[in-house]
C-alpha atoms as a PDB file:
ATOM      1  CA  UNK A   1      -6.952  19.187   1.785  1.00  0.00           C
ATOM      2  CA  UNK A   2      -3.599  18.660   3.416  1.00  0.00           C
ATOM      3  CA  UNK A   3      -1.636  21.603   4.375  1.00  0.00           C
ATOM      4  CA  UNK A   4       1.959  21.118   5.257  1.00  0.00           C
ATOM      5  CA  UNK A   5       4.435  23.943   5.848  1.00  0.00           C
ATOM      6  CA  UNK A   6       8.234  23.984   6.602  1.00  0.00           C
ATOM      7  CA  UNK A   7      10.399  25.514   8.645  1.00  0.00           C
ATOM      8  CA  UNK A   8      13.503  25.660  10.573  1.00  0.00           C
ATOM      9  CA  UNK A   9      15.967  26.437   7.673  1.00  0.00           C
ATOM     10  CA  UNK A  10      18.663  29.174   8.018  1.00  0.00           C
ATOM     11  CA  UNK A  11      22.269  29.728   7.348  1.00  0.00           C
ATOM     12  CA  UNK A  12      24.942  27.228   9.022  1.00  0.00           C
ATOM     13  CA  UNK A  13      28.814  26.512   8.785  1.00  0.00           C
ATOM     14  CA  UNK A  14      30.088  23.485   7.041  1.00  0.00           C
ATOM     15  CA  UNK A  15      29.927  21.061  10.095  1.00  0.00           C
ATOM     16  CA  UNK A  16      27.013  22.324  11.765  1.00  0.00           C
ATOM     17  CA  UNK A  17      23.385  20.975  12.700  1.00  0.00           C
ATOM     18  CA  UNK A  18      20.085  21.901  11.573  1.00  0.00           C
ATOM     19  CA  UNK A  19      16.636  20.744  12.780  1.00  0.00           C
ATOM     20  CA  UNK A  20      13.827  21.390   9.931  1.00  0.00           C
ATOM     21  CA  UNK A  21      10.392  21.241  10.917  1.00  0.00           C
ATOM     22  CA  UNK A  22       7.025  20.278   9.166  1.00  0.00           C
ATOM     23  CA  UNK A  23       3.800  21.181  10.334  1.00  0.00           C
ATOM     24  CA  UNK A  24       0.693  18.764   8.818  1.00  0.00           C
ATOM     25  CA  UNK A  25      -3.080  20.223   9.231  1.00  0.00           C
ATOM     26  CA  UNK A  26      -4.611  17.429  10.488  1.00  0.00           C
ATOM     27  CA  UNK A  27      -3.579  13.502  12.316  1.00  0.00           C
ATOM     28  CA  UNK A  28      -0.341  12.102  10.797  1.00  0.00           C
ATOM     29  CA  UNK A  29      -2.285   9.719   9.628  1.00  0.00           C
ATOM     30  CA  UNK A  30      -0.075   9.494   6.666  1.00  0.00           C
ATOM     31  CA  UNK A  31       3.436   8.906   5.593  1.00  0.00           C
ATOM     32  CA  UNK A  32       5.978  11.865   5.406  1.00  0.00           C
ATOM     33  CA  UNK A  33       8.850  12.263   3.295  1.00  0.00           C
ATOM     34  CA  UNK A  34      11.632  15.251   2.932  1.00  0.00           C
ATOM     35  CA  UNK A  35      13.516  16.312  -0.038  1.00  0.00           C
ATOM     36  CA  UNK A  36      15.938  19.020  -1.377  1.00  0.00           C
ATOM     37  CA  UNK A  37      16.368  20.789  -4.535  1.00  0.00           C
ATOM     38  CA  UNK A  38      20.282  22.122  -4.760  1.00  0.00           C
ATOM     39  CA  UNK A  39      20.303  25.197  -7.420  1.00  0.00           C
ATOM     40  CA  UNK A  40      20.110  23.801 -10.923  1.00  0.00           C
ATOM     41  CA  UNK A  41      19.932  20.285  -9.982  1.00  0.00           C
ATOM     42  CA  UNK A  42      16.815  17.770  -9.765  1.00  0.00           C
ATOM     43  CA  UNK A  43      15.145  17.378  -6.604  1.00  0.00           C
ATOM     44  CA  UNK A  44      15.679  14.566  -4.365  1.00  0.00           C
ATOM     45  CA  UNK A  45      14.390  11.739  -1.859  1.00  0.00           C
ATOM     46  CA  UNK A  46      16.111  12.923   1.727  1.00  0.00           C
ATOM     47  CA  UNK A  47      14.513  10.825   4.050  1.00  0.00           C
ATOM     48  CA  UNK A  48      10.976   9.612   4.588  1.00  0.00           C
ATOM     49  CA  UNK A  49       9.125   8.055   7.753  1.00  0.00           C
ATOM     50  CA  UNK A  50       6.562   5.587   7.809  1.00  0.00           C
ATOM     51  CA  UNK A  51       2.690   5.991   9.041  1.00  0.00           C
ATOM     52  CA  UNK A  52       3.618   4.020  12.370  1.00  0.00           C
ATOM     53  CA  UNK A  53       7.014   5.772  12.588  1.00  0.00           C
ATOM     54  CA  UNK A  54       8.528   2.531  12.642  1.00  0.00           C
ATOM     55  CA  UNK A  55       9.941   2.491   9.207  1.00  0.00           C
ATOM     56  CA  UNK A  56      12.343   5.068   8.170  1.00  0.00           C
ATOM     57  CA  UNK A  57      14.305   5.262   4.825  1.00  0.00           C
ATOM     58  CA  UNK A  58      17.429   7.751   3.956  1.00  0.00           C
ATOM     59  CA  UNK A  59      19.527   8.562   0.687  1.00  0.00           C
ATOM     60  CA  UNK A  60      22.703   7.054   1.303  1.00  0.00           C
ATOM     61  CA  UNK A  61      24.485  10.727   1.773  1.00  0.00           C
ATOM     62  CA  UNK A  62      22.213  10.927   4.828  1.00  0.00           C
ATOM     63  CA  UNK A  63      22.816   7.657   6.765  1.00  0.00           C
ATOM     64  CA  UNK A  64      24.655   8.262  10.030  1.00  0.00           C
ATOM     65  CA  UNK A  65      24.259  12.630   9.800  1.00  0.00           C
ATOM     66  CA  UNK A  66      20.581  13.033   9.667  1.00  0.00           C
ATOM     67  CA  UNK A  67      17.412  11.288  11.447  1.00  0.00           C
ATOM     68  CA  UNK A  68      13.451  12.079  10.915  1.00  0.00           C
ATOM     69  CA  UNK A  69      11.272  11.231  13.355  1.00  0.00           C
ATOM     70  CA  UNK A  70       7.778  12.685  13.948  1.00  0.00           C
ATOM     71  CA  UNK A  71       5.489  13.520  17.239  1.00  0.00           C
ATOM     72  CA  UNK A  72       1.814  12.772  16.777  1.00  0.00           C
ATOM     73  CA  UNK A  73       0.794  14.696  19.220  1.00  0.00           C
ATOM     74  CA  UNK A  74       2.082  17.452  17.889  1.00  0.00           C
ATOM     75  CA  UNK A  75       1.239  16.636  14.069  1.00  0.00           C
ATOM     76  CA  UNK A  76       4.915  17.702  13.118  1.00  0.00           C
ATOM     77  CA  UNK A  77       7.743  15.773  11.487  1.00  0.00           C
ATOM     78  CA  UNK A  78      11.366  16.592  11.962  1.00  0.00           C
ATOM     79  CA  UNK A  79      14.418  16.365  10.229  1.00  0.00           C
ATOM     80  CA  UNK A  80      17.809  16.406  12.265  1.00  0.00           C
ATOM     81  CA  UNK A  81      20.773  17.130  10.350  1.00  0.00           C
ATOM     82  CA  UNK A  82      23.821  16.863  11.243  1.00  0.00           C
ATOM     83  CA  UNK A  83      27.436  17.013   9.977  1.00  0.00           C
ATOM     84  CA  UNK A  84      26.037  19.627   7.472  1.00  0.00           C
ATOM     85  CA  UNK A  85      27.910  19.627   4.192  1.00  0.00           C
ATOM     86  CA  UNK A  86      28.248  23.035   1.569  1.00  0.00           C
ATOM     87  CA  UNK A  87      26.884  20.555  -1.118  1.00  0.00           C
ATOM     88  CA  UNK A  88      23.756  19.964   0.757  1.00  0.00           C
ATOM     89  CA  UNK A  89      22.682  24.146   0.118  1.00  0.00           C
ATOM     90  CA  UNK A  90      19.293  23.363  -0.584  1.00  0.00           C
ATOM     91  CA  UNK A  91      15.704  23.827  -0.537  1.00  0.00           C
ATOM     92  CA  UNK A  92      14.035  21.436   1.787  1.00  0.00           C
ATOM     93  CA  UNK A  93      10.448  20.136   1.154  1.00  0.00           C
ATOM     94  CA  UNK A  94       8.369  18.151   3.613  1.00  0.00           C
ATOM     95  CA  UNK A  95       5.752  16.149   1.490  1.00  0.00           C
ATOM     96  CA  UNK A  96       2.472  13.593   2.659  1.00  0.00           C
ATOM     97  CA  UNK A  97       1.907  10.468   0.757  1.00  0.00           C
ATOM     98  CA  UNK A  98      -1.725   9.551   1.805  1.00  0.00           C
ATOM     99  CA  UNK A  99      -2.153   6.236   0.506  1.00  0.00           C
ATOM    100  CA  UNK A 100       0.843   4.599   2.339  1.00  0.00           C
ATOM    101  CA  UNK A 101      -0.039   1.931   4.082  1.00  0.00           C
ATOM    102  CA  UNK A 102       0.844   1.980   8.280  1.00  0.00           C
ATOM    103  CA  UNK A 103       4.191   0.845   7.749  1.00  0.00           C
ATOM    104  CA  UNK A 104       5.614   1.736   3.840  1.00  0.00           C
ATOM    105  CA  UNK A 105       7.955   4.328   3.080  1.00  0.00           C
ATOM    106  CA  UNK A 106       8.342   5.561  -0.377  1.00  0.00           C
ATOM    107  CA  UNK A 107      11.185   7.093  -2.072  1.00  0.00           C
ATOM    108  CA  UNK A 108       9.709   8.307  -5.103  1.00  0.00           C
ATOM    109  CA  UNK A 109       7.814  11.463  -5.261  1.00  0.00           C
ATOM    110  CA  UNK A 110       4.821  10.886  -7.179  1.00  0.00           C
ATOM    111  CA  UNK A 111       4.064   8.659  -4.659  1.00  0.00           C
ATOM    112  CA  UNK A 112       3.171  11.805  -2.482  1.00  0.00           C
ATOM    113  CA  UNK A 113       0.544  13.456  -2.837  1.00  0.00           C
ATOM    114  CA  UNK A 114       1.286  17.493  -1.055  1.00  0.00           C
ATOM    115  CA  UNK A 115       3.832  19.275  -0.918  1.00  0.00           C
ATOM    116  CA  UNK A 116       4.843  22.490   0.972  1.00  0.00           C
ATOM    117  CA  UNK A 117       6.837  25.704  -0.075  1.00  0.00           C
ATOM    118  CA  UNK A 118      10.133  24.491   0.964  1.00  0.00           C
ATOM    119  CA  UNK A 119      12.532  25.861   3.614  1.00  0.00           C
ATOM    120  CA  UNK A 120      16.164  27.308   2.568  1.00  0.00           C
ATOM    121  CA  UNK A 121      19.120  25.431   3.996  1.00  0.00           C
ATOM    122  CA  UNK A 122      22.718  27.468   3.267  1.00  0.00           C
ATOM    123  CA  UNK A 123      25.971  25.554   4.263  1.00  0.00           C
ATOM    124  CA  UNK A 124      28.642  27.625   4.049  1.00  0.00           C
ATOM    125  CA  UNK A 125      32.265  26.337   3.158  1.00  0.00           C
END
């Protein structure tokens, strides 16, 4: 059993920067993946980084504004986002798809296989 928890999310003006944490029980032995769900919308791929951290992937809204990167040592992946937009007000998930292989990122969310609560991330206008 994989336990992965969030955190890091808070309240931040339009503009503003954000770094989201995610805490995995366990070696990140495993690709990681973030996504948000916006109030009354579907939720969606953020960003994901591979096994060997060499391979990262980001929704096109993301490219330039926010970077995920993990420390092994630490078993924690971040997400650093910048450039913060109202329309991004969302709850962030941190997931672990276990059956990557070292360097595969997926976008898709079956493909992972837990999930934590989520952490709240407000952009206000």
């Amino acid at each position: 059993q994989v336990q992965v928890v969030e955190s890091g999310g808070g309240l931040v003006a339009a503009g503003g920067s954000l770094r989201l944490s995610c805490s995995v029980s366990g070696p990140l032995g495993y690709a990681m993946g973030w996504f948000r769900q916006a109030p009354g919308k579907e939720r969606e791929f953020v960003a994901a980084i591979s096994w060997s951290g060499s391979v990262t992937a980001y929704t096109d809204s993301a490219k330039g504004r926010f970077t995920i990167s993990k420390d092994n040592a630490k078993n924690t992946v971040y997400l650093q986002m910048n450039s913060l937009k109202p329309e991004e007000t969302a709850l962030y998930y941190c997931a672990a798809d276990l059956t990557a292989s070292y360097s595969r990122v997926s976008r898709a969310q079956s493909e992972y296989d837990y999930w934590g609560q989520g952490t709240q991330v407000t952009v206000s206008s």
